[in-house]
Protein backbone atom coordinates (compact mmCIF):
# COMPACT_ATOMS: atom_id res chain seq x y z
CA UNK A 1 35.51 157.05 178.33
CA UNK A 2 35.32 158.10 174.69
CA UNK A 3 33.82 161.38 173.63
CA UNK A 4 31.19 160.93 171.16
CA UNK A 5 31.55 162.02 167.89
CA UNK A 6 28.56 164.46 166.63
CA UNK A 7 27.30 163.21 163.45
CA UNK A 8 27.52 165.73 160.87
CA UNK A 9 25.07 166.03 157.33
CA UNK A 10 26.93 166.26 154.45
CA UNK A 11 26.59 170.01 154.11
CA UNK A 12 27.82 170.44 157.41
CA UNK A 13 30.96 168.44 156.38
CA UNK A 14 31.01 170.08 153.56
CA UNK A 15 31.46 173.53 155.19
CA UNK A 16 33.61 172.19 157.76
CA UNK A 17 35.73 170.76 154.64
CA UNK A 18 35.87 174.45 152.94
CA UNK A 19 36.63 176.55 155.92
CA UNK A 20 39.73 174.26 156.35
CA UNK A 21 40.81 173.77 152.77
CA UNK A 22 40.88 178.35 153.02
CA UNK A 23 42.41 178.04 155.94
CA UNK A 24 44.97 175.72 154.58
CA UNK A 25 45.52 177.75 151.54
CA UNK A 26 46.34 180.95 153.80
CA UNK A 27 48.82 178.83 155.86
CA UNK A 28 51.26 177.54 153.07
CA UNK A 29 50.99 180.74 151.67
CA UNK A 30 52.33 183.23 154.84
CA UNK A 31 54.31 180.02 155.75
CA UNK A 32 56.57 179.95 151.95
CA UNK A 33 56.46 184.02 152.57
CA UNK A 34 58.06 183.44 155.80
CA UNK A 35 60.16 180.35 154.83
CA UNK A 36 61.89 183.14 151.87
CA UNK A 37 62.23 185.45 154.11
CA UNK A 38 64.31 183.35 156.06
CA UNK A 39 66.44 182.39 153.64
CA UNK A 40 67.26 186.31 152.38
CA UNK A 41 67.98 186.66 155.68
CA UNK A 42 70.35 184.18 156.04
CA UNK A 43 71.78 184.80 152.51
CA UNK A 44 72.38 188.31 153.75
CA UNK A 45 74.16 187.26 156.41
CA UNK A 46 72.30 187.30 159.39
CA UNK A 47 73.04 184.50 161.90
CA UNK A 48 71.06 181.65 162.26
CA UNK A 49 70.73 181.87 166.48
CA UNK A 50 69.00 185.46 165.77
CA UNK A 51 66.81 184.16 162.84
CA UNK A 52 65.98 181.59 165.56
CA UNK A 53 64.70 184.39 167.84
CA UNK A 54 62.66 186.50 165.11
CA UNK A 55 60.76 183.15 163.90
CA UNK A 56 58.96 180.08 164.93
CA UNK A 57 62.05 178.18 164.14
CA UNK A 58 65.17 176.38 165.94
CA UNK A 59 68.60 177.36 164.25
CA UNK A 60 68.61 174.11 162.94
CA UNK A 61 65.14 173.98 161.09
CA UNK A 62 66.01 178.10 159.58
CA UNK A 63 69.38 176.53 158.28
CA UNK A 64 67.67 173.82 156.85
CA UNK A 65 64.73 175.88 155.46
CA UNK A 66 67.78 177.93 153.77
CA UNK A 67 69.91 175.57 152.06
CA UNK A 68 66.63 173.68 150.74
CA UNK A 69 65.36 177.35 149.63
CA UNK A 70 68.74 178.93 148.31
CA UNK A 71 69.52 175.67 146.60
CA UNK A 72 66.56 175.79 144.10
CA UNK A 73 66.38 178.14 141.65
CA UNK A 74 63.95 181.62 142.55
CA UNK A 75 61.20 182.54 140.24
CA UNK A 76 61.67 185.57 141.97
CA UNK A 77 64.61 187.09 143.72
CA UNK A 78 63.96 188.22 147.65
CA UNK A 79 64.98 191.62 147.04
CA UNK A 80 65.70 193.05 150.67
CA UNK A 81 64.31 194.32 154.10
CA UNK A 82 60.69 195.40 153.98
C-alpha cells in the first residue's frame, strides 16, 4: 500500500525548497573543506588506510578525492595541520 503524499501550497514548497537549497549550500561547502583536507593530508604523506579511518571515506574514494584535488591547480594552498 502506497503512502499518500500530503499536498503542499506553494509557500509550503517554497519553504521546504529553501531550507534544502541552505542546507545544500552548507554540505558542499564542509564537504570541499573536508575533500582538501584530505588531499594535504595525503600530499603530506599520510597513508591512505589511516585517512580511511579519520573520514567518511574508503582508501580508495580518499585516493581518488586526492589525485582529482592535487591534480588541479589551488586557488589557495592547504597550508598545514589546524
Amino acid at each position: 500500500m502506497a503512502a499518500n503524499t500530503p499536498n503542499l501550497t506553494s509557500a509550503e514548497k517554497a519553504l521546504w525548497l529553501r531550507k534544502l537549497d541552505r542546507a545544500t549550500a552548507a554540505h558542499m561547502k564542509t564537504r570541499q573543506r573536508l575533500d582538501e583536507i584530505v588531499a594535504g593530508a595525503r600530499r603530506a604523506g599520510v597513508p591512505l588506510t589511516a585517512i580511511s579511518e579519520h573520514s567518511p571515506y574508503s582508501r580508495e574514494w580518499a585516493r581518488r578525492i586526492a589525485d582529482r584535488i592535487n591534480a588541479t591547480p589551488a586557488d589557495s594552498e592547504e597550508g598545514g595541520p589546524e
